[in-house]
C-alpha atoms as a PDB file:
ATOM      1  CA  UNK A   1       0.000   0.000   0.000  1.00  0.00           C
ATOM      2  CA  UNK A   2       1.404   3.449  -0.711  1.00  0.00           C
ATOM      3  CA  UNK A   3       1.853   5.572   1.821  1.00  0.00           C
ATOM      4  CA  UNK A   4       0.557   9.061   1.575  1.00  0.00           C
ATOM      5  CA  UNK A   5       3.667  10.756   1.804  1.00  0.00           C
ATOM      6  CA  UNK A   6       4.508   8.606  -1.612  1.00  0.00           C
ATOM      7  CA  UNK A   7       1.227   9.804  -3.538  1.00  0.00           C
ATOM      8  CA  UNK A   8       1.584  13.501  -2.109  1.00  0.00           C
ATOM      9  CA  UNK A   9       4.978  13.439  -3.951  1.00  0.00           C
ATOM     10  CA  UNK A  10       4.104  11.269  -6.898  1.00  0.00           C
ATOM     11  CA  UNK A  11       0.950  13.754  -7.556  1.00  0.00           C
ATOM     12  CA  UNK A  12       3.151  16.477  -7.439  1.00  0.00           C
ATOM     13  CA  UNK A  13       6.209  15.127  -9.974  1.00  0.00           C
ATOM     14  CA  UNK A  14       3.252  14.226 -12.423  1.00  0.00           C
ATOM     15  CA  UNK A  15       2.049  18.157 -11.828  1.00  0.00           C
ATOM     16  CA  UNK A  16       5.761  18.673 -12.812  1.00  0.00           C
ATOM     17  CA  UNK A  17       6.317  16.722 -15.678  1.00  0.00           C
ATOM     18  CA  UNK A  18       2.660  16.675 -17.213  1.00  0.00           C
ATOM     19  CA  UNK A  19       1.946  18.525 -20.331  1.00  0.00           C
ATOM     20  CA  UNK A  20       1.947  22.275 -19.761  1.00  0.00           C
ATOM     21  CA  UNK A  21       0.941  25.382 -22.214  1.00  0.00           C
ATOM     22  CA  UNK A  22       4.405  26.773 -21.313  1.00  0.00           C
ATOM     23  CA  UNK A  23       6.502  23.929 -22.459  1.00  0.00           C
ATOM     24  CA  UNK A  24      10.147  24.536 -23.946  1.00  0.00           C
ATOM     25  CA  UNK A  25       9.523  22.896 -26.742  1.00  0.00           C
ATOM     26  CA  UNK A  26       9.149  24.030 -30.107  1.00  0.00           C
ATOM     27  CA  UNK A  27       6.739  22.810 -32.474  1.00  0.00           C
ATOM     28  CA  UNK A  28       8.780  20.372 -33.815  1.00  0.00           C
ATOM     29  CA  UNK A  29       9.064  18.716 -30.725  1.00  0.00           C
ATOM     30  CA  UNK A  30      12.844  19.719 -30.001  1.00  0.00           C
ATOM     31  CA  UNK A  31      13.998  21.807 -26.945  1.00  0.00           C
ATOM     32  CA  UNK A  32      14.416  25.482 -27.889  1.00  0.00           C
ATOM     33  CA  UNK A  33      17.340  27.267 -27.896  1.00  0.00           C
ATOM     34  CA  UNK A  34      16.538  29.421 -24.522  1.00  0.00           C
ATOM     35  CA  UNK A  35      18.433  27.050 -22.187  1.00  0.00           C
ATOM     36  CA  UNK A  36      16.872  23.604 -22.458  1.00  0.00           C
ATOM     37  CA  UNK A  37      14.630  23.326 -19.537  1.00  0.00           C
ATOM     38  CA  UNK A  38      16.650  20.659 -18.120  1.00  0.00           C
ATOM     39  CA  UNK A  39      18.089  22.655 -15.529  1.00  0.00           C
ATOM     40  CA  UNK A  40      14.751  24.071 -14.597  1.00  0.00           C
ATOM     41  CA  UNK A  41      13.191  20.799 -14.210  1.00  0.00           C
ATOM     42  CA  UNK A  42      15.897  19.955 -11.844  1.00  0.00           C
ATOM     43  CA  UNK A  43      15.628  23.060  -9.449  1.00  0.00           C
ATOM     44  CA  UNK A  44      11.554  22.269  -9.602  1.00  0.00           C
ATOM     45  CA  UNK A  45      12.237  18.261  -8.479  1.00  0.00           C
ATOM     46  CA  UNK A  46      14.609  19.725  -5.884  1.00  0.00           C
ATOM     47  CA  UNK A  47      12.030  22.139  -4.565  1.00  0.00           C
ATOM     48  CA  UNK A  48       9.290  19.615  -4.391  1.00  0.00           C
ATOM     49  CA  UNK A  49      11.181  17.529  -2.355  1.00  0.00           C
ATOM     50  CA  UNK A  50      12.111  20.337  -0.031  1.00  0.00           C
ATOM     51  CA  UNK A  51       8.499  20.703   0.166  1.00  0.00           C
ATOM     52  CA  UNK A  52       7.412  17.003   1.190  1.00  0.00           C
ATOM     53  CA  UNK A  53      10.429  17.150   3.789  1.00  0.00           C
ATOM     54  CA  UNK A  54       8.929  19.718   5.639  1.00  0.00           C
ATOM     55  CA  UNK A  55       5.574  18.795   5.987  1.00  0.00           C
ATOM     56  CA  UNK A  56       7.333  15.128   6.350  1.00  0.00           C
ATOM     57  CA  UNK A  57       5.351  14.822   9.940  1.00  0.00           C
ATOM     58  CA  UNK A  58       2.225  15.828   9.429  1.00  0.00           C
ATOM     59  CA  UNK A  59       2.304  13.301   6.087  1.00  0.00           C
ATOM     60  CA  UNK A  60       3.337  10.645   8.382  1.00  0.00           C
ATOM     61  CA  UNK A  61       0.603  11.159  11.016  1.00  0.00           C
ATOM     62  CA  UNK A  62      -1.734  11.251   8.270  1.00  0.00           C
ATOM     63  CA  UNK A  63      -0.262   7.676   7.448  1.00  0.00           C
ATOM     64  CA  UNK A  64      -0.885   6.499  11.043  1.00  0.00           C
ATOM     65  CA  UNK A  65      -3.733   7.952  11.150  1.00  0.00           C
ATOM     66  CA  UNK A  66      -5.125   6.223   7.762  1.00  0.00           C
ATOM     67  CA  UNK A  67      -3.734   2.868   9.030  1.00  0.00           C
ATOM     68  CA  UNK A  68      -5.436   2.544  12.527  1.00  0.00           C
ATOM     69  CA  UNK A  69      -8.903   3.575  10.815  1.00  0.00           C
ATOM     70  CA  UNK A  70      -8.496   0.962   8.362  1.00  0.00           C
ATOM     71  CA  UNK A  71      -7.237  -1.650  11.328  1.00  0.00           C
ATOM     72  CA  UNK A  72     -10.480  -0.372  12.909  1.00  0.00           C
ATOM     73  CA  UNK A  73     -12.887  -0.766  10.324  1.00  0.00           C
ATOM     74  CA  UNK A  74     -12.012  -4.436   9.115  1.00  0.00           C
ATOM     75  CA  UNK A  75     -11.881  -5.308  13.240  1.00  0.00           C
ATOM     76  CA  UNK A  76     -15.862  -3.478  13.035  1.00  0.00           C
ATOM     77  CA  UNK A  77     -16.092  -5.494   9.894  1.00  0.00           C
ATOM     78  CA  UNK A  78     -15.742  -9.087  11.440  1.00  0.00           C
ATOM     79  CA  UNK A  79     -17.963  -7.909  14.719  1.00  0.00           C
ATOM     80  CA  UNK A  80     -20.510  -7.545  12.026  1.00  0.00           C
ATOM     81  CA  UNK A  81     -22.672 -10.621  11.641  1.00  0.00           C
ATOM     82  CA  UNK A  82     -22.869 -12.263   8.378  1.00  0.00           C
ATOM     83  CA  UNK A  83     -26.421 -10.771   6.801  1.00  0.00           C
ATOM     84  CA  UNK A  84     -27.156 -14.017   4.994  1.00  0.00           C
ATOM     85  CA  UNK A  85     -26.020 -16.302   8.285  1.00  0.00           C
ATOM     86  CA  UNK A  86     -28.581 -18.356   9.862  1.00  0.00           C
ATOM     87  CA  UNK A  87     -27.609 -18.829  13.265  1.00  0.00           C
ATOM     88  CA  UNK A  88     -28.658 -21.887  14.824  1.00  0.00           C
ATOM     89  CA  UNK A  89     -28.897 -20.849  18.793  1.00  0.00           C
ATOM     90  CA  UNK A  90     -30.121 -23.309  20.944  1.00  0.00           C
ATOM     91  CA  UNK A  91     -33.112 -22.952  23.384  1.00  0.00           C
ATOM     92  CA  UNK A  92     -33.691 -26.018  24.705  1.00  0.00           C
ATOM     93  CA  UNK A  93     -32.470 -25.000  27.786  1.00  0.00           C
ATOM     94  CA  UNK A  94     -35.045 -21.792  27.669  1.00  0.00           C
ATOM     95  CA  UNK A  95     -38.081 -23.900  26.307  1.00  0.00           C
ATOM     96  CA  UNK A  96     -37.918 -26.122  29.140  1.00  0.00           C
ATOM     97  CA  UNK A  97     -37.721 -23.677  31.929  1.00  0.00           C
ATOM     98  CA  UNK A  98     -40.771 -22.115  30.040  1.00  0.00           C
ATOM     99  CA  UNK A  99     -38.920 -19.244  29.241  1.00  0.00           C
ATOM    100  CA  UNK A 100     -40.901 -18.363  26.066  1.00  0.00           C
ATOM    101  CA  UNK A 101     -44.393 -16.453  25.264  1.00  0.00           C
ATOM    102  CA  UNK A 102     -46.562 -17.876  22.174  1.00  0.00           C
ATOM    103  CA  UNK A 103     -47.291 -21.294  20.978  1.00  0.00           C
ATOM    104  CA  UNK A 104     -44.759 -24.450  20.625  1.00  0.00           C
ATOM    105  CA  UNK A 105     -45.909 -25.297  17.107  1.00  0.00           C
ATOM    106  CA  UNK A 106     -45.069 -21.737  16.412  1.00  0.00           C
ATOM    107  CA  UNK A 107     -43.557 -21.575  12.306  1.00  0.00           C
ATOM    108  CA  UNK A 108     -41.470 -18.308  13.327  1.00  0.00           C
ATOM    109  CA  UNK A 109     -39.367 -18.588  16.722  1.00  0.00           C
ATOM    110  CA  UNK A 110     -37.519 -14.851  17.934  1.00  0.00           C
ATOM    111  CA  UNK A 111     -34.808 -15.382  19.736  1.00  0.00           C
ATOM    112  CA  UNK A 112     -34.453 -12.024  22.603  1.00  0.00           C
ATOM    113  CA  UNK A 113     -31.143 -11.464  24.166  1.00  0.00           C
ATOM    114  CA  UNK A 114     -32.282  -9.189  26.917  1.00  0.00           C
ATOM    115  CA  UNK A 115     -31.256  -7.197  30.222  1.00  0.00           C
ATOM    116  CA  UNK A 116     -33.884  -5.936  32.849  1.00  0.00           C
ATOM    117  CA  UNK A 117     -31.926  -3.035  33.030  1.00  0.00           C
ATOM    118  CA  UNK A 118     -31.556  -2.056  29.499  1.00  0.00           C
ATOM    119  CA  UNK A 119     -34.177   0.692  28.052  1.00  0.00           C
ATOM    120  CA  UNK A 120     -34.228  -0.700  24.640  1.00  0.00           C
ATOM    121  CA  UNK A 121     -35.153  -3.791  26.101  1.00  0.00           C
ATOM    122  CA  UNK A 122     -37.985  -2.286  27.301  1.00  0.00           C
ATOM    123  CA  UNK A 123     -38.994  -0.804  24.092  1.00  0.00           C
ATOM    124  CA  UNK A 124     -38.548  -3.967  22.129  1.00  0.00           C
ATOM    125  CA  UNK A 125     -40.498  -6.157  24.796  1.00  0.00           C
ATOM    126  CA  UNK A 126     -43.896  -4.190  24.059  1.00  0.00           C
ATOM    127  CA  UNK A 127     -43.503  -4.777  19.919  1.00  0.00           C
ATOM    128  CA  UNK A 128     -42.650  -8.527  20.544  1.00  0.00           C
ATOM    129  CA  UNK A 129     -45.722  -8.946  22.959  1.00  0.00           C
ATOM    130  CA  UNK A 130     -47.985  -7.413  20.071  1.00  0.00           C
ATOM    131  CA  UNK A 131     -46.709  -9.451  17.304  1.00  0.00           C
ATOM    132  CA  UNK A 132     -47.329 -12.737  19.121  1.00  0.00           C
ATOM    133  CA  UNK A 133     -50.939 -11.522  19.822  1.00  0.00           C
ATOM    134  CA  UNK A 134     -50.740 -10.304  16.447  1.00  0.00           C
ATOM    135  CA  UNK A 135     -49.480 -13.035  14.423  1.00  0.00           C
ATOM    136  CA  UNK A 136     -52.182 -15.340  16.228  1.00  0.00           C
ATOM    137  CA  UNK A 137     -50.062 -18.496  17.088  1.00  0.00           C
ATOM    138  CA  UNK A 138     -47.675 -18.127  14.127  1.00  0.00           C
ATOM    139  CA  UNK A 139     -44.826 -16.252  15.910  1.00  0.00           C
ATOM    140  CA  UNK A 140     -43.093 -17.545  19.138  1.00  0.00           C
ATOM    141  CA  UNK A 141     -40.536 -15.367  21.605  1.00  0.00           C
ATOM    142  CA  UNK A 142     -37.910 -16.860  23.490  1.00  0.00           C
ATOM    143  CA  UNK A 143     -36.168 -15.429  26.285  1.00  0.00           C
ATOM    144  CA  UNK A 144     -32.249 -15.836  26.947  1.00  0.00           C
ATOM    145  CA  UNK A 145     -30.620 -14.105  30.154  1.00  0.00           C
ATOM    146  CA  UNK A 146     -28.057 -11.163  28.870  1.00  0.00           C
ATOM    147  CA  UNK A 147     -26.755  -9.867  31.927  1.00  0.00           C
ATOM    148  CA  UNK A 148     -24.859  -6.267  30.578  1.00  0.00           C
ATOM    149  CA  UNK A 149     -26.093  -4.288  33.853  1.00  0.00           C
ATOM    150  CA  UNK A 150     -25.282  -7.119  36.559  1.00  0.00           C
ATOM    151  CA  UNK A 151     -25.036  -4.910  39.408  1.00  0.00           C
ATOM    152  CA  UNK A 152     -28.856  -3.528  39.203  1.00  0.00           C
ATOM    153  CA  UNK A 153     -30.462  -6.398  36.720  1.00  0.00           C
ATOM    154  CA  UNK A 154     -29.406  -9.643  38.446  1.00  0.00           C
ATOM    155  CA  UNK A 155     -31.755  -9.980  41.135  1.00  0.00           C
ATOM    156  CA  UNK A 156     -34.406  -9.082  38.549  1.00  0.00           C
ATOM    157  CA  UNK A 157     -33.025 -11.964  35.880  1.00  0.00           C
ATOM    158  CA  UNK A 158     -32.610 -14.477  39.146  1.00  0.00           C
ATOM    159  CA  UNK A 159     -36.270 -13.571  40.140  1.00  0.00           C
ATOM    160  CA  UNK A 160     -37.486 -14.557  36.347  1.00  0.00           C
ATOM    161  CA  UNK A 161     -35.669 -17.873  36.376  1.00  0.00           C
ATOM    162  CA  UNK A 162     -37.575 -18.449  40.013  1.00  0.00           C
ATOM    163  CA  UNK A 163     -41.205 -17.118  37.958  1.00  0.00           C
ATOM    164  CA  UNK A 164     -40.368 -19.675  35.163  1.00  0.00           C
ATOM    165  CA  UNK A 165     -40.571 -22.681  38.016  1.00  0.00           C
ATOM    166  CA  UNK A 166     -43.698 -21.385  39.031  1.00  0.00           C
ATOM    167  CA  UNK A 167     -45.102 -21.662  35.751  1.00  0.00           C
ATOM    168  CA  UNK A 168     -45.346 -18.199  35.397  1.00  0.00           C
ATOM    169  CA  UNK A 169     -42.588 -16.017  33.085  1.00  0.00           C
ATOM    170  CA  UNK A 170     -44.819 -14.100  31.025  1.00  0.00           C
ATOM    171  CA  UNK A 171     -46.721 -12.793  33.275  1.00  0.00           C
ATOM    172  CA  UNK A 172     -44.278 -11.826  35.250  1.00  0.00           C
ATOM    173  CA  UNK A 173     -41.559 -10.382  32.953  1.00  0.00           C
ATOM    174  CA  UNK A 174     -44.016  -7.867  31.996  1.00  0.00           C
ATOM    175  CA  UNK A 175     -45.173  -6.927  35.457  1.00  0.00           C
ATOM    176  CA  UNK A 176     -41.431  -6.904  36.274  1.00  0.00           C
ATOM    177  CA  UNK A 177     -40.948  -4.598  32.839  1.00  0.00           C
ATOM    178  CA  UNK A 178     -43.753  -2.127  34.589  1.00  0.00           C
ATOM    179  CA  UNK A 179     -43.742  -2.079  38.013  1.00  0.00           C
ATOM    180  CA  UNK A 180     -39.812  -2.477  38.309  1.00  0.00           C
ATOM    181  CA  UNK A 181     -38.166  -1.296  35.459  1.00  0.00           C
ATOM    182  CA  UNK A 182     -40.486   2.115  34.889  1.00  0.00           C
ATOM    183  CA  UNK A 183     -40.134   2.965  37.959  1.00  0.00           C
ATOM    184  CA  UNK A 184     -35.891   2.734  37.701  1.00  0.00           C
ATOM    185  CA  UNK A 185     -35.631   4.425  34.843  1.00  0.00           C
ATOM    186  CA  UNK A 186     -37.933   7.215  35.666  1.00  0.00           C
ATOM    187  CA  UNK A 187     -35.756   7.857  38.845  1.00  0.00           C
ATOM    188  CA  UNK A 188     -32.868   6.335  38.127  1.00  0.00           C
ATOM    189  CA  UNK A 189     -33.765   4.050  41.602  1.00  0.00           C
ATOM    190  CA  UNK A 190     -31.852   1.114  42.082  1.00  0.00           C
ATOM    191  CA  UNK A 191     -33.777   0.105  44.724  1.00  0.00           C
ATOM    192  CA  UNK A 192     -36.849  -0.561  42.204  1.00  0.00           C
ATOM    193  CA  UNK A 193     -35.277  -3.570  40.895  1.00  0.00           C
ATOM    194  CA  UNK A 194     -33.634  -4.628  44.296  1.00  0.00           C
ATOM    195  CA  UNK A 195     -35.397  -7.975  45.622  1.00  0.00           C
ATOM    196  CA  UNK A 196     -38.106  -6.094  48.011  1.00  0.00           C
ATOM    197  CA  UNK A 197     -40.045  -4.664  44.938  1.00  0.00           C
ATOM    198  CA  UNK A 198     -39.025  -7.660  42.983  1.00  0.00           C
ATOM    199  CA  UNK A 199     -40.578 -10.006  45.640  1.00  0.00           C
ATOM    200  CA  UNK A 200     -43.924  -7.193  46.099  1.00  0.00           C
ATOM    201  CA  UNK A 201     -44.350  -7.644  42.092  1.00  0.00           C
ATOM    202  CA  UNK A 202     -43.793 -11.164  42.392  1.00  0.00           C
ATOM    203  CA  UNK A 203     -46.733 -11.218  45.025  1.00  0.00           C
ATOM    204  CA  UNK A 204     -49.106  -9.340  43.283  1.00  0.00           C
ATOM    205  CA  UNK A 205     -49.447 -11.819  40.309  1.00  0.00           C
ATOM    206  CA  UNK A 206     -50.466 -14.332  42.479  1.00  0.00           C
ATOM    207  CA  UNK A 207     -46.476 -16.485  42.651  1.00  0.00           C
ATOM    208  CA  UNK A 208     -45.316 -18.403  46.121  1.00  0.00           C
ATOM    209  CA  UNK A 209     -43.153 -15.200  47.510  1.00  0.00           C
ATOM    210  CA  UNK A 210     -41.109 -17.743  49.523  1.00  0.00           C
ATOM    211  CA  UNK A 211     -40.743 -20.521  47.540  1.00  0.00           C
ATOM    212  CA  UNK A 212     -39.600 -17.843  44.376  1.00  0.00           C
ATOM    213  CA  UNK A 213     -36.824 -16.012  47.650  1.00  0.00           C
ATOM    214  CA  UNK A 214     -35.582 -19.721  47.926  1.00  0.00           C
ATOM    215  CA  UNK A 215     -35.502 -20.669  44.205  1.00  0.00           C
ATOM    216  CA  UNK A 216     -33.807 -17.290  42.981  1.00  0.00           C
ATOM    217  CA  UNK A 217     -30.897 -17.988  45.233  1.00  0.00           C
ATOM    218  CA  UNK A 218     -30.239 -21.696  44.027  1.00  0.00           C
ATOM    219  CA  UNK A 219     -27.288 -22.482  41.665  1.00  0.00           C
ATOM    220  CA  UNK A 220     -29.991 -24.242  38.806  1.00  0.00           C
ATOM    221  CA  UNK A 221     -30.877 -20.219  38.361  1.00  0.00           C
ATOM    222  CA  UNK A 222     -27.453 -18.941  38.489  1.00  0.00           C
ATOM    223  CA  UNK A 223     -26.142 -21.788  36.525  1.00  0.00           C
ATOM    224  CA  UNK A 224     -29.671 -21.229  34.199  1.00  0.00           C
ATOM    225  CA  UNK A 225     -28.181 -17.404  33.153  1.00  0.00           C
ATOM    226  CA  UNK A 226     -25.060 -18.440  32.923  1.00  0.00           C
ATOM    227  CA  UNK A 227     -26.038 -20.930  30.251  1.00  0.00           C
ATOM    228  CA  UNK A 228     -27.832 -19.032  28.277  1.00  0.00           C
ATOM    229  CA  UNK A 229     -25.019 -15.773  28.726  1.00  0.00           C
ATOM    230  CA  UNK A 230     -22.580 -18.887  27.249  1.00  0.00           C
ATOM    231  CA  UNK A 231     -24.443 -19.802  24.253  1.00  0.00           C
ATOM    232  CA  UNK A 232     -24.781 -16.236  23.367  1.00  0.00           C
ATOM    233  CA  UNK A 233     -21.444 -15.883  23.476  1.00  0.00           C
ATOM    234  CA  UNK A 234     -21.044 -18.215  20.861  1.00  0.00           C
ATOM    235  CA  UNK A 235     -23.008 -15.799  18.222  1.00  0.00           C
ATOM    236  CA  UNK A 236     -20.885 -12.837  19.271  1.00  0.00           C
ATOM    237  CA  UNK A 237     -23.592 -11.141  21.346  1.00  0.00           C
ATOM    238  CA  UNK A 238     -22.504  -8.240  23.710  1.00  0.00           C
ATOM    239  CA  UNK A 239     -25.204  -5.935  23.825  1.00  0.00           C
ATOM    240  CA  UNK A 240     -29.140  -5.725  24.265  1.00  0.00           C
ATOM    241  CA  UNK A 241     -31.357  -6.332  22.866  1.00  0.00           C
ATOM    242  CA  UNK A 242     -29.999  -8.726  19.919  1.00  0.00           C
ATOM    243  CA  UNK A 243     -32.608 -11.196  18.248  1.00  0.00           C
ATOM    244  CA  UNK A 244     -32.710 -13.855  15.967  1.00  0.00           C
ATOM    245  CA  UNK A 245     -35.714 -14.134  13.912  1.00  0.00           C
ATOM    246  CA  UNK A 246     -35.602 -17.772  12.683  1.00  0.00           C
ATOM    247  CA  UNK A 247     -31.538 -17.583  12.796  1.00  0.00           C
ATOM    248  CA  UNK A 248     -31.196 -14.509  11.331  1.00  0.00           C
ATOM    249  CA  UNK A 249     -29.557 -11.872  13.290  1.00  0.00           C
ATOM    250  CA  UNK A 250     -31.447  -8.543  14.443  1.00  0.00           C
ATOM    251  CA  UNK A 251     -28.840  -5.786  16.194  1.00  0.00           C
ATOM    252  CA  UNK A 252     -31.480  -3.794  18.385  1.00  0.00           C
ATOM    253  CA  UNK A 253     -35.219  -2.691  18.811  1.00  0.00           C
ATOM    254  CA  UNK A 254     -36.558  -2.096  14.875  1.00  0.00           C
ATOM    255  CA  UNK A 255     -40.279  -0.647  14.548  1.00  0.00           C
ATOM    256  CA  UNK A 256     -42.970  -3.259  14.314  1.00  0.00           C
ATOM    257  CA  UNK A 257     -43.544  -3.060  10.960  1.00  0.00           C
ATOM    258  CA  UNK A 258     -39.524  -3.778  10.016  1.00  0.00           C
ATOM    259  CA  UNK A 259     -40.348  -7.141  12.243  1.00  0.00           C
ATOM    260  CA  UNK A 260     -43.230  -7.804  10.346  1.00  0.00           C
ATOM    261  CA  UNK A 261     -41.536  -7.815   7.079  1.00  0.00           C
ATOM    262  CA  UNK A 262     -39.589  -9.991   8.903  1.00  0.00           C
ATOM    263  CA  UNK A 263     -41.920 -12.237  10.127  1.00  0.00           C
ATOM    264  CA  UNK A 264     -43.547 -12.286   6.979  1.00  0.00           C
ATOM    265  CA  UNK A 265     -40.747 -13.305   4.873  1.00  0.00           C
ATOM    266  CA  UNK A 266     -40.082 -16.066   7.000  1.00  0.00           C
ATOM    267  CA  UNK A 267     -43.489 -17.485   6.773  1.00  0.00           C
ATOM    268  CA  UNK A 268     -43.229 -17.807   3.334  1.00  0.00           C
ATOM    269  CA  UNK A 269     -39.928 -19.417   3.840  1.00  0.00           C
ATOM    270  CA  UNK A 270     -41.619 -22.137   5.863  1.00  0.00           C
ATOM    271  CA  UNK A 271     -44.435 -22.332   3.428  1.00  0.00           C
ATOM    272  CA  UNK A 272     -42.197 -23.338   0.655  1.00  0.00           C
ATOM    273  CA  UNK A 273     -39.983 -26.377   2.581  1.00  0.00           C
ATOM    274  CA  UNK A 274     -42.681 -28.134   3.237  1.00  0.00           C
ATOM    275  CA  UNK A 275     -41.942 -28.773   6.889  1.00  0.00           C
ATOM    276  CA  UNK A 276     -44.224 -28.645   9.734  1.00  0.00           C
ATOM    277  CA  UNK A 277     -44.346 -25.179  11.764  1.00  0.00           C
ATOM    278  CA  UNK A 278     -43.885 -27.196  14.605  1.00  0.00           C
ATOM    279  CA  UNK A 279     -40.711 -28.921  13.708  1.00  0.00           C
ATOM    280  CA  UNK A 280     -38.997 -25.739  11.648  1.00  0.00           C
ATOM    281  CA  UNK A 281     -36.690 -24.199  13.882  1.00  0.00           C
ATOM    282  CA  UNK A 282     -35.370 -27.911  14.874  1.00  0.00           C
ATOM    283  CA  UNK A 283     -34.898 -29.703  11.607  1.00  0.00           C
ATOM    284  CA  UNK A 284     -34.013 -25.869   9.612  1.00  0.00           C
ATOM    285  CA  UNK A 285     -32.328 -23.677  11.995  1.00  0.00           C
ATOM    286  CA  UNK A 286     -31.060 -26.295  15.052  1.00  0.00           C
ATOM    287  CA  UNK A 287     -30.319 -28.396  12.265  1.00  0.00           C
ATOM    288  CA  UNK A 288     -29.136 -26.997   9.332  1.00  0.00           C
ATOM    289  CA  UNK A 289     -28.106 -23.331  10.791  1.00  0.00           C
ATOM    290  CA  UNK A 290     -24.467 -22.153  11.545  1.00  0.00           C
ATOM    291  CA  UNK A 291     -23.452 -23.056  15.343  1.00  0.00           C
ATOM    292  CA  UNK A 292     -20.929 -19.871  15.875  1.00  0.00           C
ATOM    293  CA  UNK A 293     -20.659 -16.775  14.587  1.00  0.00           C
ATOM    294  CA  UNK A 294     -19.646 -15.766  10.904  1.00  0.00           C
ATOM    295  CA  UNK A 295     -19.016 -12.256  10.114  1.00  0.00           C
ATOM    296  CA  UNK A 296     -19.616 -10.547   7.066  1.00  0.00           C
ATOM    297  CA  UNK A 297     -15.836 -10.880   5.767  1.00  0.00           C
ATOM    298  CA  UNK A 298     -15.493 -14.609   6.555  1.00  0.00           C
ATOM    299  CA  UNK A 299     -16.574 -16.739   3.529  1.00  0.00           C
ATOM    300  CA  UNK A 300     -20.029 -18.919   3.822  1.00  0.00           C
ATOM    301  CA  UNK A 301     -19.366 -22.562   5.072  1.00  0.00           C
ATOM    302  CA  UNK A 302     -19.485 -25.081   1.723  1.00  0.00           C
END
């Protein structure tokens, strides 16, 4: 790769050596009789260079500078998830602590990496609660732990596992999502997602306050998030909220209608392979899907 300091200089002995209304030759293509030019070309060659030796720094910081933006943008690059990747993340784990909302013979499964703490989280957890009503059994949610804010949102993700025994996640996620997380971010409270008001919420929609204090503190919940935090890691996840709609990666909370074009792509996708809804994401995604992460530069597995 040429350096800029090279171009800056080769730029310039091109402006020196181009064709030029002045030249000292005469029409029949011979030097005139006024001196040559030779001499003159050789004063302008050694001015140039005095020129590039001075500003010799700055055209070498400018060469740093170019380098470490390039270094950065091909690491950015390959953090960037393949766009035609189908990423086969596995939820067993999530299905059978009941850690989903919408139907099991669901044709569309969305896959929510999510922290109780996070505010687009929040944002995201009302459109995916309207497309499941929405889509009318067609379009499933699953929920995997992704701790980013551990010192205020593990209690709250602890508390969920402990909901999930009782037979009772969705229910209360989204009181959990109102009464605890609302109330944080519109005072920036801790306290509002520390395990009183955890255990009041959990209370008021009807779960066993005791038996959810003793199961929120047992290592099958801790080990439960970090399971899931271990398969995400897999896929390259490190922020909230990132989904997978069917295995393909979603980086953050789109509008409704950008999931529904989604949504409604992938129907047609199940349509056409002629597999049950109910055994899609197992036999296409589990089973045919990539099991880590490909970015956009790395080539497509043969």
């Amino acid at each position: 790769m040429k350096t800029l300091s090279t171009v800056f200089l080769a730029a310039s002995l091109v402006t020196a050596l181009g064709c030029q209304n002045d030249s000292k030759l005469d029409k029949g293509g011979t030097a005139s009789s006024n001196g040559g030019g030779g001499g003159d070309l050789e004063s302008r060659v050694k001015k140039l260079e005095a020129e590039q030796a001075k500003h010799a720094e700055a055209l070498d910081f400018l060469d740093k500078v170019y380098a470490q933006q390039k270094t950065q943008a091909d690491q950015q690059e390959r953090e960037e998830p393949a766009p035609d990747a189908v990423f086969a993340v596995d939820i067993a784990p999530d299905l059978a602590a009941g850690q989903v909302e919408g139907p099991a013979n669901a044709p569309v499964t969305i896959v929510e990496a999510f922290d109780f703490a996070c505010p687009y989280c929040r944002q995201v957890s009302t459109t995916l609660e309207s497309l499941v009503k929405s889509y009318n059994g067609k379009v499933r949610v699953v929920f995997k732990n992704m701790v980013v804010h551990p010192q205020v949102a593990t209690t709250a993700h602890l508390a969920s596992c402990a909901a999930a025994k009782q037979g009772k996640y969705p229910v209360f996620k989204n009181a959990l999502w109102e009464k605890g997380f609302d109330p944080y971010a519109a005072a920036r409270d801790p306290s509002k997602l520390g395990e009183e008001n955890i255990v009041a919420i959990a209370k008021g929609v009807g779960l066993d306050v005791d038996k959810l204090k003793t199961d929120m503190k047992s290592d099958e919940c801790k080990k439960s998030l970090d399971t899931d935090m271990a398969e995400l890691a897999k896929f390259h996840v490190n922020s909230t909220p990132t989904l997978f709609v069917n295995g393909t990666h979603v980086g953050g909370a789109l509008p409704e209608a950008q999931f529904k074009a989604m949504i409604d792509d992938k129907l047609k996708a199940v349509e056409a392979s002629g597999v049950a809804p109910a055994d899609y994401y197992e036999k296409e995604v589990m089973g045919k899907g990539e099991k880590q992460f490909r970015s956009k530069k790395d080539p497509k597995p043969s």
